[in-house]
Structure formats: structure tokens, C-alpha cells
ModelCIF file with pLDDT and N, C-alpha, C, O atoms, coordinates in Angstrom:
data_MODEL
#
_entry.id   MODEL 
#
_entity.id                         1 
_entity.type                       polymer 
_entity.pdbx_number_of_molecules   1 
#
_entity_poly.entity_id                      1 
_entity_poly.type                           'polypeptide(L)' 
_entity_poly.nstd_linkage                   no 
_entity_poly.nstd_monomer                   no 
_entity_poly.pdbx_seq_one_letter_code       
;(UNK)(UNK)(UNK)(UNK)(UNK)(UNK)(UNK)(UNK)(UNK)(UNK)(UNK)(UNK)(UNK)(UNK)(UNK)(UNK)
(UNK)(UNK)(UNK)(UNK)(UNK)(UNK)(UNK)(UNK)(UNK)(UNK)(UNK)(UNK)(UNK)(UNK)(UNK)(UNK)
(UNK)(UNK)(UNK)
;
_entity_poly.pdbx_seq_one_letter_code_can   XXXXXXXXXXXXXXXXXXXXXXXXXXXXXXXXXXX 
_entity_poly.pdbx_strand_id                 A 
#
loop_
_entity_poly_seq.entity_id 
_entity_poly_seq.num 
_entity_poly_seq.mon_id 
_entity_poly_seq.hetero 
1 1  UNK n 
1 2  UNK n 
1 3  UNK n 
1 4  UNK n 
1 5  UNK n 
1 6  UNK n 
1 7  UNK n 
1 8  UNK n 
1 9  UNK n 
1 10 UNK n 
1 11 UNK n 
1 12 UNK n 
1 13 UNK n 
1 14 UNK n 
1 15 UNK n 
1 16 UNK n 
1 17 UNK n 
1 18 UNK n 
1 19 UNK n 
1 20 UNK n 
1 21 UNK n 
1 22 UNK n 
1 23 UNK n 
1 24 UNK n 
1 25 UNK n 
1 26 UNK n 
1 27 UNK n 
1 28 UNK n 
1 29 UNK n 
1 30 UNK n 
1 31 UNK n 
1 32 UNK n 
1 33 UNK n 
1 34 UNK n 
1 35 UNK n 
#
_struct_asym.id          A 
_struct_asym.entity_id   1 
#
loop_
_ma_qa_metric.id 
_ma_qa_metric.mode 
_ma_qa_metric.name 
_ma_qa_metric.software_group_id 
_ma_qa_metric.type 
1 global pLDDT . pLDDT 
2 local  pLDDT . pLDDT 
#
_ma_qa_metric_global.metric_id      1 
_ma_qa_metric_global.metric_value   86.83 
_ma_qa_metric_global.model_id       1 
_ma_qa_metric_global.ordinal_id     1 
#
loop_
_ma_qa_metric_local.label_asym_id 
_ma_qa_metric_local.label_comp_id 
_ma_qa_metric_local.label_seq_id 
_ma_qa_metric_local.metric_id 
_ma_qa_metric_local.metric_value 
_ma_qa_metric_local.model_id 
_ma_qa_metric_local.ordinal_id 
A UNK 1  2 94.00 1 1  
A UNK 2  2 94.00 1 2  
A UNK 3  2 95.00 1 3  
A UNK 4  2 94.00 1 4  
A UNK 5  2 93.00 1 5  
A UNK 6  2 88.00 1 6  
A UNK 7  2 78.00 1 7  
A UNK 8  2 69.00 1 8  
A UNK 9  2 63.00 1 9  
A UNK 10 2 64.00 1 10 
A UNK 11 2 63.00 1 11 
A UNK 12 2 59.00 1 12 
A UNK 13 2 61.00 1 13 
A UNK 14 2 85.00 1 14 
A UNK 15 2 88.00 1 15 
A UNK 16 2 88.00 1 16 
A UNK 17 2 90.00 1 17 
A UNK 18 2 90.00 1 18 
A UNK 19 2 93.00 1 19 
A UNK 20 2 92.00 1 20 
A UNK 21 2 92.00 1 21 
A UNK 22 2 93.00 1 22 
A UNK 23 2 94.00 1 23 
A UNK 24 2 95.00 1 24 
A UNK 25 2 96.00 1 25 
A UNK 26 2 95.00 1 26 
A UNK 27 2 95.00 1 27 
A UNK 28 2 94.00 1 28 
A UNK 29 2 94.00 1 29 
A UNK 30 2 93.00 1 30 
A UNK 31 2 91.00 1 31 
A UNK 32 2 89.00 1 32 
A UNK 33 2 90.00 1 33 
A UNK 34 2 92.00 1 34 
A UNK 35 2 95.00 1 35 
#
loop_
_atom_site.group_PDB 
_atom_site.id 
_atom_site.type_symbol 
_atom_site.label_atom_id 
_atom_site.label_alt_id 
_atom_site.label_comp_id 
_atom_site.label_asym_id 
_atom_site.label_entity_id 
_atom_site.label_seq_id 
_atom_site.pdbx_PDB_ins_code 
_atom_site.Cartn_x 
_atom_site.Cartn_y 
_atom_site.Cartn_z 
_atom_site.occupancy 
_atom_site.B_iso_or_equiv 
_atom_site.pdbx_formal_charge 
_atom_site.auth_seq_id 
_atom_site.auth_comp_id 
_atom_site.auth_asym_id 
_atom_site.auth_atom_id 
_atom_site.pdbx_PDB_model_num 
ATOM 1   N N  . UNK A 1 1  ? 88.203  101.915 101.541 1.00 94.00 ? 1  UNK A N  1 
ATOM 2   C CA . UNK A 1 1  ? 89.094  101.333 100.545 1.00 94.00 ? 1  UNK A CA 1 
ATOM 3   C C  . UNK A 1 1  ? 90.567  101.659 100.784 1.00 94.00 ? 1  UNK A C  1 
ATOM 4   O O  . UNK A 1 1  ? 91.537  101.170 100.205 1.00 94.00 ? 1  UNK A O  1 
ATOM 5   N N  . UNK A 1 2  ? 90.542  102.791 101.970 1.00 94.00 ? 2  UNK A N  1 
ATOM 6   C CA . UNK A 1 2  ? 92.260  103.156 102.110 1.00 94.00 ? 2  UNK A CA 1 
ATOM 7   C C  . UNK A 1 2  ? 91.780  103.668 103.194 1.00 94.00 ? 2  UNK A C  1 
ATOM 8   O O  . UNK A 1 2  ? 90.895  104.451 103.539 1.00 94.00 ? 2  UNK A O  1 
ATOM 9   N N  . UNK A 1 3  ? 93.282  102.476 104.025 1.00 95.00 ? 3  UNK A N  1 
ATOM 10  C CA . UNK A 1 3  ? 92.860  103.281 105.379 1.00 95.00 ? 3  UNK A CA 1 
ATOM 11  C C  . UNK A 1 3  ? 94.683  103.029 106.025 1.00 95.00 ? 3  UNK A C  1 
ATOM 12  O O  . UNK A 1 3  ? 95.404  102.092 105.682 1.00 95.00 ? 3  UNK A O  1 
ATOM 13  N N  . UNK A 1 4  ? 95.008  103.965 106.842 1.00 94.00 ? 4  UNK A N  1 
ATOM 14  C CA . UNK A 1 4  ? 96.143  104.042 107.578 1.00 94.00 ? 4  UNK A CA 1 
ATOM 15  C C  . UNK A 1 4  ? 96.051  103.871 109.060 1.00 94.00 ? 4  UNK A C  1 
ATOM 16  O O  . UNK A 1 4  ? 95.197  104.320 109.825 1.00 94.00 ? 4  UNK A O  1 
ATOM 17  N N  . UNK A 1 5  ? 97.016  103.193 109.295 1.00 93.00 ? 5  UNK A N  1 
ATOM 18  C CA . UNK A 1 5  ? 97.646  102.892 110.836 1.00 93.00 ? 5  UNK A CA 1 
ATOM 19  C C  . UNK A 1 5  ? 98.557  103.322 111.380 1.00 93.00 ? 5  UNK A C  1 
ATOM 20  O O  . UNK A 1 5  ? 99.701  103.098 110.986 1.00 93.00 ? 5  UNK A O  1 
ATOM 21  N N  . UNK A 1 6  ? 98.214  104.242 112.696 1.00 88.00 ? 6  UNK A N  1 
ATOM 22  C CA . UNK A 1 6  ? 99.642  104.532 113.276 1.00 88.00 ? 6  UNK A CA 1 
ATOM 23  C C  . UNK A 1 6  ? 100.052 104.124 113.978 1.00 88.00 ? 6  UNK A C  1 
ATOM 24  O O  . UNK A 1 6  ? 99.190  103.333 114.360 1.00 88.00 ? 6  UNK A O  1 
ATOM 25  N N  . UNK A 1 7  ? 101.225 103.962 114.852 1.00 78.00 ? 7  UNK A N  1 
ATOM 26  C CA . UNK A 1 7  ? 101.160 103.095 115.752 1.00 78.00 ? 7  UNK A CA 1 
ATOM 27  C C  . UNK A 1 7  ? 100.764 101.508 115.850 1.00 78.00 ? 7  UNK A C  1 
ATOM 28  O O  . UNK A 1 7  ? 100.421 100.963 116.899 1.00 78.00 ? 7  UNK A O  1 
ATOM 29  N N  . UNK A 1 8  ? 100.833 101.089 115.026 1.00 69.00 ? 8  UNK A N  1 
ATOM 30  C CA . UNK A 1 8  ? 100.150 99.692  114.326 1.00 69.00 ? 8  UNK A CA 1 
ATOM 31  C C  . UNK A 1 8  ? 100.741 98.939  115.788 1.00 69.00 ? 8  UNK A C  1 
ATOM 32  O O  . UNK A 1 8  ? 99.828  98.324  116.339 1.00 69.00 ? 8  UNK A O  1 
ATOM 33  N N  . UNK A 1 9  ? 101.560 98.886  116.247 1.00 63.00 ? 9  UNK A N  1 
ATOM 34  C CA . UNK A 1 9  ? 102.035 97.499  117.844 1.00 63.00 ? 9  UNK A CA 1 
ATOM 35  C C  . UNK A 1 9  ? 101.845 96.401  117.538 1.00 63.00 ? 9  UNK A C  1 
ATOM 36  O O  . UNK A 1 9  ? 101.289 95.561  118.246 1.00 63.00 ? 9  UNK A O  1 
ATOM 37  N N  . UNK A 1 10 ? 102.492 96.155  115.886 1.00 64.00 ? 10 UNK A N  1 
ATOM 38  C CA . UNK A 1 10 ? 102.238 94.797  115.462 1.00 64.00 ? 10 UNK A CA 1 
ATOM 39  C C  . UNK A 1 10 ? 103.694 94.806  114.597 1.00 64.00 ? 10 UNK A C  1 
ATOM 40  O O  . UNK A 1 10 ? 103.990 95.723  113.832 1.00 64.00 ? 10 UNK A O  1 
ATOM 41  N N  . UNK A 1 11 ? 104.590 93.574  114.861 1.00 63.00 ? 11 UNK A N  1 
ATOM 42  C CA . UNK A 1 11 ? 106.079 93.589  114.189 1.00 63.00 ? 11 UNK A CA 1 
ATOM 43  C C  . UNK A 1 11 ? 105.795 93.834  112.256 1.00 63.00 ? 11 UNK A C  1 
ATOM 44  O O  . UNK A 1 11 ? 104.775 93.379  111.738 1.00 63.00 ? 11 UNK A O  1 
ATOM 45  N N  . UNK A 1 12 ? 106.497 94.336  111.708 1.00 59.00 ? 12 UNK A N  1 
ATOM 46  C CA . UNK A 1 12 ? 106.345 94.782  110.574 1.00 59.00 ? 12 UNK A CA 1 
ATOM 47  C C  . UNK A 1 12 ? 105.850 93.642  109.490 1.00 59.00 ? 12 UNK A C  1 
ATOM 48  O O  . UNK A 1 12 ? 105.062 93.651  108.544 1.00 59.00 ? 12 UNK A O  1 
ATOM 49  N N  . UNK A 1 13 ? 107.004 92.314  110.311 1.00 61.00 ? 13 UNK A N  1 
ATOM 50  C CA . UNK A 1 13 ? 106.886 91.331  109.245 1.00 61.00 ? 13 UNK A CA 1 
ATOM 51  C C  . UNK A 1 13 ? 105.552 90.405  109.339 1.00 61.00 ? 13 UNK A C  1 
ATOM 52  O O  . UNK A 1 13 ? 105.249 89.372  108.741 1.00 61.00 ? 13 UNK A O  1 
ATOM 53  N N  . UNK A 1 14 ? 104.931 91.109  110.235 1.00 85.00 ? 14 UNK A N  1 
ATOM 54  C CA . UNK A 1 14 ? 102.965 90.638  110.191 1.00 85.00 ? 14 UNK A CA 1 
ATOM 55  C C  . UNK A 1 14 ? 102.068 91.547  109.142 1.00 85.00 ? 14 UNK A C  1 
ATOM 56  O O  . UNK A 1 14 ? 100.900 91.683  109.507 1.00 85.00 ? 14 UNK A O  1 
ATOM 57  N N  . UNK A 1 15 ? 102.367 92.093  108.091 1.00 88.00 ? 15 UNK A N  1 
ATOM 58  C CA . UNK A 1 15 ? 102.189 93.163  107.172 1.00 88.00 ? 15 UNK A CA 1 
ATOM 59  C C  . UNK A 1 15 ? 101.392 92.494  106.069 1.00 88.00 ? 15 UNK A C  1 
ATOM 60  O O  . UNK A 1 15 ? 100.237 92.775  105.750 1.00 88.00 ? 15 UNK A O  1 
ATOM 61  N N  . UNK A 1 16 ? 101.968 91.813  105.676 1.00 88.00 ? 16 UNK A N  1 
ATOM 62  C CA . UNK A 1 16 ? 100.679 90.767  104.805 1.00 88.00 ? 16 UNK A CA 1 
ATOM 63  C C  . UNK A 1 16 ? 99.816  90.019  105.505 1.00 88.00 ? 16 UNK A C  1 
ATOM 64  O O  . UNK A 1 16 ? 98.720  89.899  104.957 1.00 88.00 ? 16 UNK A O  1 
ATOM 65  N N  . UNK A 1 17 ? 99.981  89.329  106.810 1.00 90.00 ? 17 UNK A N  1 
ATOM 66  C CA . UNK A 1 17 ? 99.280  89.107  107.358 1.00 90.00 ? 17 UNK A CA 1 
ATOM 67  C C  . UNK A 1 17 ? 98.066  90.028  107.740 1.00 90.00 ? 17 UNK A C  1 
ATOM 68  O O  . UNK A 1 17 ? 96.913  89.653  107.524 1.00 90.00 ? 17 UNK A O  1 
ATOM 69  N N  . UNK A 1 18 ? 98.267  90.883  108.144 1.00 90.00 ? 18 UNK A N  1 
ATOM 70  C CA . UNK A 1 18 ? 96.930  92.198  108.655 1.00 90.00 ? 18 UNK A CA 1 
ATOM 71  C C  . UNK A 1 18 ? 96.394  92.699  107.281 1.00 90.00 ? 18 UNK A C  1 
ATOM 72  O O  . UNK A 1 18 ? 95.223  93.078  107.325 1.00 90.00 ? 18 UNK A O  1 
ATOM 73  N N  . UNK A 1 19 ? 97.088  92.787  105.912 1.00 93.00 ? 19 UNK A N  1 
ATOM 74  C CA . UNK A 1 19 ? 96.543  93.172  105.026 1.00 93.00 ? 19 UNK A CA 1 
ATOM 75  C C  . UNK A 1 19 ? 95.290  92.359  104.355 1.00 93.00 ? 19 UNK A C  1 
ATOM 76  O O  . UNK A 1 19 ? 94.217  92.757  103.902 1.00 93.00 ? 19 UNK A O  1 
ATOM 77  N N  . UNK A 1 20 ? 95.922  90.930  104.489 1.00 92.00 ? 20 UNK A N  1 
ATOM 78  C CA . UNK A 1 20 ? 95.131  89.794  104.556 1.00 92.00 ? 20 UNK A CA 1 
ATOM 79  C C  . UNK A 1 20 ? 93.491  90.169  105.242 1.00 92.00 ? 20 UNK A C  1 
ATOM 80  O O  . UNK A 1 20 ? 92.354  90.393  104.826 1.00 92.00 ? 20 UNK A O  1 
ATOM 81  N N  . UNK A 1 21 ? 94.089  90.084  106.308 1.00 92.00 ? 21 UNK A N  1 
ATOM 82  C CA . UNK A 1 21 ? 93.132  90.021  107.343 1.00 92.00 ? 21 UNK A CA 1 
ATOM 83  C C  . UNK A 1 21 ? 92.043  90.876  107.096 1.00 92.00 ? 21 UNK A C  1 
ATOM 84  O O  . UNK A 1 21 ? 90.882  90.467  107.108 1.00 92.00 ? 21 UNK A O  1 
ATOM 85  N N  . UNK A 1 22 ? 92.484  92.516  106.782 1.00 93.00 ? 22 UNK A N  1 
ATOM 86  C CA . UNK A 1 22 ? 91.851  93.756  106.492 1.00 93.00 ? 22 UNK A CA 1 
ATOM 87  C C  . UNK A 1 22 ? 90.796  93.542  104.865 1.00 93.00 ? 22 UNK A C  1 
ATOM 88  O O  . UNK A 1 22 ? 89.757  94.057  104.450 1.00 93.00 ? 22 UNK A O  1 
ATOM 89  N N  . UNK A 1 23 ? 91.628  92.653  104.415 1.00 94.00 ? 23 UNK A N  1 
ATOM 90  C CA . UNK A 1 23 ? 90.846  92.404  102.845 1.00 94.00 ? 23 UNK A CA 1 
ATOM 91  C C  . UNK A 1 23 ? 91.457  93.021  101.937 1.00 94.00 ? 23 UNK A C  1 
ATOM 92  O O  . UNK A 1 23 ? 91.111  92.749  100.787 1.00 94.00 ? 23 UNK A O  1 
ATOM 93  N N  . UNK A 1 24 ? 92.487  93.981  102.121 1.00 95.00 ? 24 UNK A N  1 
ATOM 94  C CA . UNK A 1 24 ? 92.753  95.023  101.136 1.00 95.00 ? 24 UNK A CA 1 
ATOM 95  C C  . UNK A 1 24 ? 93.836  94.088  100.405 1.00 95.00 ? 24 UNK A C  1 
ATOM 96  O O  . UNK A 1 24 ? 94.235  92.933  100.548 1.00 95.00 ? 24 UNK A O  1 
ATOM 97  N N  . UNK A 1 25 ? 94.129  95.240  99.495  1.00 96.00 ? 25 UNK A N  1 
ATOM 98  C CA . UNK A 1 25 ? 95.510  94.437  98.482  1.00 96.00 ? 25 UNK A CA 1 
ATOM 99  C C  . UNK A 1 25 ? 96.597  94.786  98.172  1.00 96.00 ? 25 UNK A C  1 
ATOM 100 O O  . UNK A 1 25 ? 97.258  94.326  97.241  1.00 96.00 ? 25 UNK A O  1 
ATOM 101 N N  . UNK A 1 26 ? 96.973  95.814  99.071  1.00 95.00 ? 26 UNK A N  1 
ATOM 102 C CA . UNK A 1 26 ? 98.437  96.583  98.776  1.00 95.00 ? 26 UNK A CA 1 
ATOM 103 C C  . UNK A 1 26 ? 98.892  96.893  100.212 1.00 95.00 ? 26 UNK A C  1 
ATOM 104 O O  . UNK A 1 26 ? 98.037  96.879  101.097 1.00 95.00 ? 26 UNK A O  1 
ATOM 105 N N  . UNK A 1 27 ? 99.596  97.047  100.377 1.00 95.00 ? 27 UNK A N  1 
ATOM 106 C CA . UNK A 1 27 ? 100.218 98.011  101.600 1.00 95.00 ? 27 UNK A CA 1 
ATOM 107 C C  . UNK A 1 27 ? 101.186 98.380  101.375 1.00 95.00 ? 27 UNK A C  1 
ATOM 108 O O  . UNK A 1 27 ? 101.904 97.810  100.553 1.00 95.00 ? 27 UNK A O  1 
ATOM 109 N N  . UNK A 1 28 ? 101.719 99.950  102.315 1.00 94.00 ? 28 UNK A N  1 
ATOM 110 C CA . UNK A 1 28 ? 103.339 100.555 102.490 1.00 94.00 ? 28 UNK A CA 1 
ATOM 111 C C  . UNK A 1 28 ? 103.071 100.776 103.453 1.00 94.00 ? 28 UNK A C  1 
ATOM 112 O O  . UNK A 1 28 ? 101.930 100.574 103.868 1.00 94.00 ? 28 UNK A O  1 
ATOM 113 N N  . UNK A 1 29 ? 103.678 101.095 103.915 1.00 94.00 ? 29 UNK A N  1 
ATOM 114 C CA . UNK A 1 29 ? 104.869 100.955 105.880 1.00 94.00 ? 29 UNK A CA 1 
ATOM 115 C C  . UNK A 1 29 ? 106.331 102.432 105.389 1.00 94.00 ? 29 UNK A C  1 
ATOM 116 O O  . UNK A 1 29 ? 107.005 102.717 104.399 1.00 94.00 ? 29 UNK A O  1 
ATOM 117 N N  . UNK A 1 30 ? 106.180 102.864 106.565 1.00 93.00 ? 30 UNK A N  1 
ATOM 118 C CA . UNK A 1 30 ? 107.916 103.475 106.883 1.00 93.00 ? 30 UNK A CA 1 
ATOM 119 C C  . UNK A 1 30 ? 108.375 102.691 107.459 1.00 93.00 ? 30 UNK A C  1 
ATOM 120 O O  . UNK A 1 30 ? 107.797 101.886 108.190 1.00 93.00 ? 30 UNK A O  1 
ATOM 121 N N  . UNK A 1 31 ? 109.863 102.804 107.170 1.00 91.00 ? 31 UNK A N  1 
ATOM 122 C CA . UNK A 1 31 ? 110.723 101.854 107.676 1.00 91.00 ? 31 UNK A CA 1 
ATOM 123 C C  . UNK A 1 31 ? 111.165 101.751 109.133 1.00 91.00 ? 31 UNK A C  1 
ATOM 124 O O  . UNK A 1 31 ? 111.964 100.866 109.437 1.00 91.00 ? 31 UNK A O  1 
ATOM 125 N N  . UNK A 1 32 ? 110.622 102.734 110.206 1.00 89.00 ? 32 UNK A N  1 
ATOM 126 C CA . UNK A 1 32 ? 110.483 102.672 111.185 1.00 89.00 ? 32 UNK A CA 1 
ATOM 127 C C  . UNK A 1 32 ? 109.113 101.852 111.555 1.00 89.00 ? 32 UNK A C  1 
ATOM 128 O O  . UNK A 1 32 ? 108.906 101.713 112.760 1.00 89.00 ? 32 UNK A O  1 
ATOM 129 N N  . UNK A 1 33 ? 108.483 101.485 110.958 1.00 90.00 ? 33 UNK A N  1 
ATOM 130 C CA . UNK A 1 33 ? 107.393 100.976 111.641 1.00 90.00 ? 33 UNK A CA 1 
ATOM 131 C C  . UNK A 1 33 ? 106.111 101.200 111.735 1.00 90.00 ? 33 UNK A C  1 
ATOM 132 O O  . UNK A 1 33 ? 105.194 100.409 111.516 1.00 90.00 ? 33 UNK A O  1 
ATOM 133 N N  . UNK A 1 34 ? 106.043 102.766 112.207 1.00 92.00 ? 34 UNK A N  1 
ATOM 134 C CA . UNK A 1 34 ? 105.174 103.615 112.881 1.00 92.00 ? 34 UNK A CA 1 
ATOM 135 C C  . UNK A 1 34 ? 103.537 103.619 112.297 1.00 92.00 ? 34 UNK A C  1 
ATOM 136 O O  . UNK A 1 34 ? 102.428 103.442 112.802 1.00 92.00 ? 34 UNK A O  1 
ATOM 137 N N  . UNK A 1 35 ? 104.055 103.916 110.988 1.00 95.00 ? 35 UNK A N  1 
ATOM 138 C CA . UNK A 1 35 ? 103.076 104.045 110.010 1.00 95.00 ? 35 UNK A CA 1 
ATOM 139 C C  . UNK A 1 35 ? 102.663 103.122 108.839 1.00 95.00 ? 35 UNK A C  1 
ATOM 140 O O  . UNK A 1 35 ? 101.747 103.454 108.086 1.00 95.00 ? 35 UNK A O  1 
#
């Protein structure tokens, strides 16, 4: 039900997209990216 990515190697603004994808319904990000 909660899961984190590091290194995700996917541009930030694909973020709803993968959340989508994942099924879930929220996401946060640092503003570097990373996480």
C-alpha cells in the first residue's frame, strides 16, 4: 500500500503517470528527483 522509489530514471513530470500505473493514489517526490 506504500511503497518508495529511489532512483526512479523516470523525468519527474511522469509522476502521475507511474502513480497511475502503480494503482496507488497519492505521491511525493524531492525536488531533486531522486526519491
Amino acid at each position: 500500500q506504500l511503497v518508495a522509489i529511489c532512483e526512479p530514471k523516470a523525468p519527474s513530470c511522469d509522476i502521475h503517470m507511474i502513480c497511475a500505473r502503480l494503482k496507488m493514489d497519492g505521491w511525493m517526490v524531492n525536488r531533486e528527483g531522486s526519491v
